[in-house]
C-alpha atoms as a PDB file:
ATOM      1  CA  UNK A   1      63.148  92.468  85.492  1.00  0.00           C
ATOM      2  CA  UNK A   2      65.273  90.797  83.188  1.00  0.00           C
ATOM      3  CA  UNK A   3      66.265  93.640  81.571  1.00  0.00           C
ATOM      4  CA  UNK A   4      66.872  95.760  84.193  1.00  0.00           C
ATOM      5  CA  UNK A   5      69.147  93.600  85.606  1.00  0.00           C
ATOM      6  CA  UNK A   6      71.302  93.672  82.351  1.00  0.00           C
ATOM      7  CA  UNK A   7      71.097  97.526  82.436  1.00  0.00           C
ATOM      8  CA  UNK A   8      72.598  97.683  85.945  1.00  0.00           C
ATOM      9  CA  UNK A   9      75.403  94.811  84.776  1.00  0.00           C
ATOM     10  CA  UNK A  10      76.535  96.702  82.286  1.00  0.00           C
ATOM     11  CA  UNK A  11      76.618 100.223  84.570  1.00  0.00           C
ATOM     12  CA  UNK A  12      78.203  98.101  88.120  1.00  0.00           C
ATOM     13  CA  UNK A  13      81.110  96.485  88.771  1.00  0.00           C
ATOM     14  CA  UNK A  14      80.807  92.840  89.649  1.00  0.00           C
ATOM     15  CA  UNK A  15      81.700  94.013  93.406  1.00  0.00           C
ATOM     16  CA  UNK A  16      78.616  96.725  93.783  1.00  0.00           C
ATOM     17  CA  UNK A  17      76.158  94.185  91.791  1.00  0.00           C
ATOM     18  CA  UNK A  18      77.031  91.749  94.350  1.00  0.00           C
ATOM     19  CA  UNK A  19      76.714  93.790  96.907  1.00  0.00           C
ATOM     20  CA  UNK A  20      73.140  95.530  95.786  1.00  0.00           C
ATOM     21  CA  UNK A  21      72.097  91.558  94.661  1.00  0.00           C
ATOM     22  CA  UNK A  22      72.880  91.002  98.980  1.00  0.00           C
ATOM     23  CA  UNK A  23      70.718  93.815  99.737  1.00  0.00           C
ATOM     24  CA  UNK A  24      68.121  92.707  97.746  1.00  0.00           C
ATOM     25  CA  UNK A  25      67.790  89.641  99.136  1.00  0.00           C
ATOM     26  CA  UNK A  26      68.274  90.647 102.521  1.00  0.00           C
ATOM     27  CA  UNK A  27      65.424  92.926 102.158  1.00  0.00           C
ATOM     28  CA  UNK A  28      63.276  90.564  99.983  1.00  0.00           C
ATOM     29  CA  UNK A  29      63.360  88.387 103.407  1.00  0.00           C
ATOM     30  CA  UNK A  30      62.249  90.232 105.999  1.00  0.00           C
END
C-alpha cells in the first residue's frame, strides 16, 4: 500500500492526490 501510494505521489499533482485520497475515503465509508 505504502508503496503504491508513493508511486501515485510522484505521477499526481498534490490537487488530483487530494482529490483521489477524497474519493477513497468517501468510498471506503459507505
Amino acid at each position: 500500500m505504502r508503496q503504491t501510494k508513493k508511486k501515485i505521489s510522484k505521477h499526481l499533482s498534490n490537487s488530483e492526490r487530494l482529490r483521489i485520497l477524497e474519493e477513497y475515503l468517501t468510498s471506503a465509508a459507505k
